[in-house]
PDB file of N, CA and C in Angstrom:
ATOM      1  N   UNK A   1       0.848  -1.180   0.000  1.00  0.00           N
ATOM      2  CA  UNK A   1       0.000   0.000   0.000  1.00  0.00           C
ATOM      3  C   UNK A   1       0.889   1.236   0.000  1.00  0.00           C
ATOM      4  N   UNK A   2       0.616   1.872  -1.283  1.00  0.00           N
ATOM      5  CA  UNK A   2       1.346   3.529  -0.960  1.00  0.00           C
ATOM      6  C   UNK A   2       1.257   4.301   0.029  1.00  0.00           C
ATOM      7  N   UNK A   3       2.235   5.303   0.369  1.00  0.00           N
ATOM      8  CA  UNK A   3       2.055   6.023   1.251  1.00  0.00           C
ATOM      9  C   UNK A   3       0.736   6.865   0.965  1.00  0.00           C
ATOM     10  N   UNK A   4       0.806   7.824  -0.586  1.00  0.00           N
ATOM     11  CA  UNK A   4      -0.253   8.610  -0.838  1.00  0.00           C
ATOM     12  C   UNK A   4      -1.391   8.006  -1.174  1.00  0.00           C
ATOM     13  N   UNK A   5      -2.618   8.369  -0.860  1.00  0.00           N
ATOM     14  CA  UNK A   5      -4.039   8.131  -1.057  1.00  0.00           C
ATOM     15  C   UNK A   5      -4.041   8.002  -2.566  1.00  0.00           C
ATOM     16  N   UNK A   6      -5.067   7.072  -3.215  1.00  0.00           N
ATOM     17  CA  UNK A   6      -5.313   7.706  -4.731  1.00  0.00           C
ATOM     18  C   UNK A   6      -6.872   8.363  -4.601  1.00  0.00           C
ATOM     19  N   UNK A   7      -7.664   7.859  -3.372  1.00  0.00           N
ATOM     20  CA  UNK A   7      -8.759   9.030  -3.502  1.00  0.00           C
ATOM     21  C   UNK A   7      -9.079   9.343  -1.517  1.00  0.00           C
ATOM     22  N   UNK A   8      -9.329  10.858  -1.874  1.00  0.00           N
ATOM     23  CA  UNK A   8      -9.927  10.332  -0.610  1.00  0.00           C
ATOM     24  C   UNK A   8     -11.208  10.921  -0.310  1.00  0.00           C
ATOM     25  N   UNK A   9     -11.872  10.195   0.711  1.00  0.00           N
ATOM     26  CA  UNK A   9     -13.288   9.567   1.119  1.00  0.00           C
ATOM     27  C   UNK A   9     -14.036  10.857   1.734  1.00  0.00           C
ATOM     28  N   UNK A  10     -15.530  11.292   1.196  1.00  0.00           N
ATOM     29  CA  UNK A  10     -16.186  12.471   2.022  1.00  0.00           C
ATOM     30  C   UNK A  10     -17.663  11.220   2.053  1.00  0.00           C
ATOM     31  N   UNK A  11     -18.122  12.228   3.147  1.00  0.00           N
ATOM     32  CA  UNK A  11     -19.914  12.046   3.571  1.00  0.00           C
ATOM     33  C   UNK A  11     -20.221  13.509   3.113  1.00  0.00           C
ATOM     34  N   UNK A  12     -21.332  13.325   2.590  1.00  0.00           N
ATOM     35  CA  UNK A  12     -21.834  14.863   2.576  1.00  0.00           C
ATOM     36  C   UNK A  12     -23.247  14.678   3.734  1.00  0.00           C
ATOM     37  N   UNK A  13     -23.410  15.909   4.371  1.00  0.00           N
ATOM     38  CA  UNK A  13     -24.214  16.307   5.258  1.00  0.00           C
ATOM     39  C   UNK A  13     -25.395  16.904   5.096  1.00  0.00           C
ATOM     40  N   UNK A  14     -26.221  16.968   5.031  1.00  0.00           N
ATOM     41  CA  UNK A  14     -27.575  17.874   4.339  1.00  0.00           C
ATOM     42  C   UNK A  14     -27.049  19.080   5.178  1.00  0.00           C
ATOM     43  N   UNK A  15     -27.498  20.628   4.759  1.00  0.00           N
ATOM     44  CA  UNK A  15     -27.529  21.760   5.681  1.00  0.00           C
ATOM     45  C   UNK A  15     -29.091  22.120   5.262  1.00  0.00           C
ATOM     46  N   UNK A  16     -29.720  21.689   6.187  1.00  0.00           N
ATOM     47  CA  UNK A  16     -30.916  22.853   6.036  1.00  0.00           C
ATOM     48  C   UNK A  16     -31.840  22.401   4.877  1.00  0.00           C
ATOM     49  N   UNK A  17     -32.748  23.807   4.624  1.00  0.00           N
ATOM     50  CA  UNK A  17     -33.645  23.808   3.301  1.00  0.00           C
ATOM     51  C   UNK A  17     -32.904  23.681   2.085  1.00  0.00           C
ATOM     52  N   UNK A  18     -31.708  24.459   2.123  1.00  0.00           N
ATOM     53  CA  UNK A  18     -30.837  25.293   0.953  1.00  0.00           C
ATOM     54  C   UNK A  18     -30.568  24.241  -0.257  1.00  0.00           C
ATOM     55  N   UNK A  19     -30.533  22.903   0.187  1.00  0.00           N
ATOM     56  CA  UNK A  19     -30.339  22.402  -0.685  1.00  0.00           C
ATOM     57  C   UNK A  19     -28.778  21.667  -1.260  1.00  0.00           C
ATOM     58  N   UNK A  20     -27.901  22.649   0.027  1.00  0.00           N
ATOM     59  CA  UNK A  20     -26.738  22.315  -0.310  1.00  0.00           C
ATOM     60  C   UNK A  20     -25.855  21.456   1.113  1.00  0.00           C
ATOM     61  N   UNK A  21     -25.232  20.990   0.921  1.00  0.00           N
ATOM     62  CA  UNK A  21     -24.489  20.098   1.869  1.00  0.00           C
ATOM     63  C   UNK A  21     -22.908  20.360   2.257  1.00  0.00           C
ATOM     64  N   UNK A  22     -22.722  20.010   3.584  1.00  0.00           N
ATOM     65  CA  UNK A  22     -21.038  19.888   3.969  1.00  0.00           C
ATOM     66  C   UNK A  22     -20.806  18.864   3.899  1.00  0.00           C
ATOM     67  N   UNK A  23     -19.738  18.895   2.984  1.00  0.00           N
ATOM     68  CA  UNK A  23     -18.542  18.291   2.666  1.00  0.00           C
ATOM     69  C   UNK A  23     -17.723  17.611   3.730  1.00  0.00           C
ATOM     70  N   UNK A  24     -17.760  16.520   4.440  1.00  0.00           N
ATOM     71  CA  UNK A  24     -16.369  16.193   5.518  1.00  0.00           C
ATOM     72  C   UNK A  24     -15.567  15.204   5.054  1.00  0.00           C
ATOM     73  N   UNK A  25     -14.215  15.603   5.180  1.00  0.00           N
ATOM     74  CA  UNK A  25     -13.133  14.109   5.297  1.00  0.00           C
ATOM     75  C   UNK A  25     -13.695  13.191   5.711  1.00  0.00           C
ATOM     76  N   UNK A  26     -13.294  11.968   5.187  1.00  0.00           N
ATOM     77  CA  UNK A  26     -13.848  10.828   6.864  1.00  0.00           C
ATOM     78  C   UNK A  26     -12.847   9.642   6.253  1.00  0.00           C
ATOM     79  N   UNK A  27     -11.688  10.015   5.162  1.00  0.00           N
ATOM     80  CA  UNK A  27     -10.646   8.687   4.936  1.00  0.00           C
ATOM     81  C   UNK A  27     -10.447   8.598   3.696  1.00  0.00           C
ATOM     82  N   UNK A  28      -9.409   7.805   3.384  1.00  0.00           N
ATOM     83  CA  UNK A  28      -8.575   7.813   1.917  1.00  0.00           C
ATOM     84  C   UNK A  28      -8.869   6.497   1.669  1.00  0.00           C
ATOM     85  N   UNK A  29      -8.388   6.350   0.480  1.00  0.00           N
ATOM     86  CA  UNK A  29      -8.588   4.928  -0.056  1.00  0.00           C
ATOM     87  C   UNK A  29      -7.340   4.811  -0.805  1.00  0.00           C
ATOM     88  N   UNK A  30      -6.223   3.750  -0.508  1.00  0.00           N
ATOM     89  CA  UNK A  30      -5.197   3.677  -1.199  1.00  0.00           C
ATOM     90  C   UNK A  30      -5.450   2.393  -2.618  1.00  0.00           C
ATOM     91  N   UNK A  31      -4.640   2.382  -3.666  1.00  0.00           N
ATOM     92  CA  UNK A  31      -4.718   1.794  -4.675  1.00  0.00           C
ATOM     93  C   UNK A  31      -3.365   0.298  -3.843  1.00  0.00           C
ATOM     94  N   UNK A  32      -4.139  -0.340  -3.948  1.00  0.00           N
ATOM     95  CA  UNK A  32      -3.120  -1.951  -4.086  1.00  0.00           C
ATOM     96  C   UNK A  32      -2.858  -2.510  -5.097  1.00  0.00           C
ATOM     97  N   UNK A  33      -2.018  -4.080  -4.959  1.00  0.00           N
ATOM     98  CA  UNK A  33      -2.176  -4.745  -6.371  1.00  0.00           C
ATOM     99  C   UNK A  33      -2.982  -5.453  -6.610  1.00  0.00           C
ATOM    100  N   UNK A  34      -3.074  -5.910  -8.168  1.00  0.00           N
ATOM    101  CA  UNK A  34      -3.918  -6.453  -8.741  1.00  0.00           C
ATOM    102  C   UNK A  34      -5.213  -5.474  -9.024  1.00  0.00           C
ATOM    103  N   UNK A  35      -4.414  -4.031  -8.622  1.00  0.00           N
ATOM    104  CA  UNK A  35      -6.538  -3.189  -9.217  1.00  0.00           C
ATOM    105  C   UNK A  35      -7.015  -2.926  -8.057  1.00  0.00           C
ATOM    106  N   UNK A  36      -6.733  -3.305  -7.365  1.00  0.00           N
ATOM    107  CA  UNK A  36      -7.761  -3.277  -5.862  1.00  0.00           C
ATOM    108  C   UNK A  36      -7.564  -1.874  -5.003  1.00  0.00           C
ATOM    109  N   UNK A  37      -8.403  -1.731  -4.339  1.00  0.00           N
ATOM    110  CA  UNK A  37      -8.347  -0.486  -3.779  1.00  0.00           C
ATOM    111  C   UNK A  37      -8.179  -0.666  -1.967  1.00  0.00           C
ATOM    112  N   UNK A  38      -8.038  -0.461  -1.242  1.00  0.00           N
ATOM    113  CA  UNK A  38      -8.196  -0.180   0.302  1.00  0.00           C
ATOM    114  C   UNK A  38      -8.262   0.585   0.863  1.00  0.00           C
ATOM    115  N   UNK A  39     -10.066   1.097   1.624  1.00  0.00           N
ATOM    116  CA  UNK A  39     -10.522   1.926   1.979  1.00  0.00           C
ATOM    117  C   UNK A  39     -10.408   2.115   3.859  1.00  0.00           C
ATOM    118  N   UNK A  40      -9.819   3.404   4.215  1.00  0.00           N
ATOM    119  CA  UNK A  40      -9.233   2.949   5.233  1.00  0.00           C
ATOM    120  C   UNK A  40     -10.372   4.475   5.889  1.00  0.00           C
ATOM    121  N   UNK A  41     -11.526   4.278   7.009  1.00  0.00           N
ATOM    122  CA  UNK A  41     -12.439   5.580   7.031  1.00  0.00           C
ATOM    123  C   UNK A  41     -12.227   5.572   8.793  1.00  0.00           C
ATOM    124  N   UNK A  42     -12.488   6.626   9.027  1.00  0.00           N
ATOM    125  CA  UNK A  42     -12.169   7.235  10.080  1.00  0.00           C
ATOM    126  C   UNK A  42     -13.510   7.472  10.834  1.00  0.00           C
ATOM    127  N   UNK A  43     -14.346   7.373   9.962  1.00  0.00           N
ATOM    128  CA  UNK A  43     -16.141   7.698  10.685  1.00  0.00           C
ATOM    129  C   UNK A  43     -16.568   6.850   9.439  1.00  0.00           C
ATOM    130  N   UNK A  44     -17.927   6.080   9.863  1.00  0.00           N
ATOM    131  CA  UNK A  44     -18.827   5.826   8.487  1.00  0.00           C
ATOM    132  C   UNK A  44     -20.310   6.898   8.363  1.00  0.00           C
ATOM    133  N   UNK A  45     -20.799   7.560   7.500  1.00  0.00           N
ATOM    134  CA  UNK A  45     -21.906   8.148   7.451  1.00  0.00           C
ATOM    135  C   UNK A  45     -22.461   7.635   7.860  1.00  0.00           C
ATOM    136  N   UNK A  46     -24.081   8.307   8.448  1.00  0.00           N
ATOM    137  CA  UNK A  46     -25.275   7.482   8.616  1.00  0.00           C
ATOM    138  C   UNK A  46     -26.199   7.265   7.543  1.00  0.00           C
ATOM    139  N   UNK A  47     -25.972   7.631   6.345  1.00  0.00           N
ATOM    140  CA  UNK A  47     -26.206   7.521   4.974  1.00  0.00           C
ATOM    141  C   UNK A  47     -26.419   6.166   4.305  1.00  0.00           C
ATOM    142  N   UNK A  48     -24.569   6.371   4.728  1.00  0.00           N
ATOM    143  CA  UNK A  48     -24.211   5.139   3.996  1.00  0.00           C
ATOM    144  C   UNK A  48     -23.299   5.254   2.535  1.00  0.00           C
ATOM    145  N   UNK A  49     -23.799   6.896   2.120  1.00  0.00           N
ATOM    146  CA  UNK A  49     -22.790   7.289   1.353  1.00  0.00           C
ATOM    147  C   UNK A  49     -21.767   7.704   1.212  1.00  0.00           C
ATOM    148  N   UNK A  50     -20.753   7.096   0.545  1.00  0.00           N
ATOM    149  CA  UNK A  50     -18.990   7.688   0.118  1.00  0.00           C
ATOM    150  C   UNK A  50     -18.995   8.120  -0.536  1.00  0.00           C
ATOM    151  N   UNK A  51     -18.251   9.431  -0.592  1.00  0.00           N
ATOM    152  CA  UNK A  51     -17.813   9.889  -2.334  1.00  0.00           C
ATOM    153  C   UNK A  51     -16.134   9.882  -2.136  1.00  0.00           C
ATOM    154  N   UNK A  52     -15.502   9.048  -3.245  1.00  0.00           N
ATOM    155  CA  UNK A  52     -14.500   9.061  -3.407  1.00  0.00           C
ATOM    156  C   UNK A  52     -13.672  10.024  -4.630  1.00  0.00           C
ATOM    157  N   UNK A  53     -12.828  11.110  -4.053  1.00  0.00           N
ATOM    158  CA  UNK A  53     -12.555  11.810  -5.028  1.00  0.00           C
ATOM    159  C   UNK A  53     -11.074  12.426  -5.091  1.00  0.00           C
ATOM    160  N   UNK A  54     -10.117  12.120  -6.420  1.00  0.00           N
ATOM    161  CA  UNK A  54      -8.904  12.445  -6.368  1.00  0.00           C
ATOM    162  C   UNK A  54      -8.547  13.400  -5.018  1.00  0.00           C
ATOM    163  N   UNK A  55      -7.328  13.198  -4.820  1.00  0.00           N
ATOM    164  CA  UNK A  55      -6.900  14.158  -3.599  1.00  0.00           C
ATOM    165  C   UNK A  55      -6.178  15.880  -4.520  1.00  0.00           C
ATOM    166  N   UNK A  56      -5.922  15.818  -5.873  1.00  0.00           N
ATOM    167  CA  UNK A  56      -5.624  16.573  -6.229  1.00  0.00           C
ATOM    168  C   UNK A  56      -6.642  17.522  -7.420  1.00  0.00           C
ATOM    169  N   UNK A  57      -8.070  16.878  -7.016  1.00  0.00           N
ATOM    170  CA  UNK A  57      -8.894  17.518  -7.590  1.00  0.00           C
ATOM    171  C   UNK A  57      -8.686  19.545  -6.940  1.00  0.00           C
ATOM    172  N   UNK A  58      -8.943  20.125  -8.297  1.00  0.00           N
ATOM    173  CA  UNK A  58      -9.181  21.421  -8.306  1.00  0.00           C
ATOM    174  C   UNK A  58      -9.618  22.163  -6.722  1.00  0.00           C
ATOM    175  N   UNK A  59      -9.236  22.971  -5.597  1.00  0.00           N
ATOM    176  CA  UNK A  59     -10.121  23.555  -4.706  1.00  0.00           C
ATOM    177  C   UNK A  59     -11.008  24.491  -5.294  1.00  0.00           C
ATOM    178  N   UNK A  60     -11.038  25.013  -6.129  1.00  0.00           N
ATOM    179  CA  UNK A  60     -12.818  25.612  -6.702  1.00  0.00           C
ATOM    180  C   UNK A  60     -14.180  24.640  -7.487  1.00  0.00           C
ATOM    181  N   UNK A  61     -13.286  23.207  -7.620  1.00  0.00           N
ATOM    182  CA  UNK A  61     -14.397  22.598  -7.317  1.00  0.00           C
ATOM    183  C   UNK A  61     -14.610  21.590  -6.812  1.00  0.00           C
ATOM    184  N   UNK A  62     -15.349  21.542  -6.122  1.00  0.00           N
ATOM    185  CA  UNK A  62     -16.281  20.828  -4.898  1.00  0.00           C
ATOM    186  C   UNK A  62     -17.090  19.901  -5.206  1.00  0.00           C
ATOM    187  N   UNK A  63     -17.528  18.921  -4.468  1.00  0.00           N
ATOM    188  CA  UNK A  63     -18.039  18.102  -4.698  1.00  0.00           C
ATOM    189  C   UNK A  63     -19.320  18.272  -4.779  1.00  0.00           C
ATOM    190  N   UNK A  64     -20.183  19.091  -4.354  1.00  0.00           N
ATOM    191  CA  UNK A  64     -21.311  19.349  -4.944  1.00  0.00           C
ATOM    192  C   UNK A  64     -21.806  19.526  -6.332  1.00  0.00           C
ATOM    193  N   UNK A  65     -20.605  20.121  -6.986  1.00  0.00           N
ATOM    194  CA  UNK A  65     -20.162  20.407  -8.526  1.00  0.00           C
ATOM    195  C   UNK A  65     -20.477  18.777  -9.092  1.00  0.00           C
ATOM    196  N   UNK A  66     -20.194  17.472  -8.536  1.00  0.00           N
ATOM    197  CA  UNK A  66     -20.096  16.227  -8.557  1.00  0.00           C
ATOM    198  C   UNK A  66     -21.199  15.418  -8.900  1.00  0.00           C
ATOM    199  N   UNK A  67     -21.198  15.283  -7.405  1.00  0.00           N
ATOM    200  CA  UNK A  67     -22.105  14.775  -6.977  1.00  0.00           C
ATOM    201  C   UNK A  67     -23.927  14.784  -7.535  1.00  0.00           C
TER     202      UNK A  67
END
């Protein structure tokens, strides 16, 4: 397992009416061999949903942009 993440792991949060959600860390997922991935999370949503997304994606856009 690499040191660097190849993605790492958010929950999004509902806020409110607005429609829009926070974004939290909650863990990376490193690339292994054979293809495989290993997801290593620090909290699980109460969702149930992951979004896994490059660590060197753009900071102006967000995963709402995404999602």
């Amino acid at each position: 397992m690499a040191n660097t993440p190849s993605f790492i792991a958010y929950s999004a949060v509902p806020q409110g009416d607005s429609g829009k959600s926070r974004w939290r860390e909650i863990g990376a997922a490193f690339a292994g061999q054979k293809g495989t991935l290993t997801v290593l999370l620090d909290a699980v949503p109460l969702s149930g949903k992951i979004v896994l997304l490059p660590p060197d994606m753009p900071k102006e856009q967000t995963p709402d942009d995404i999602a």
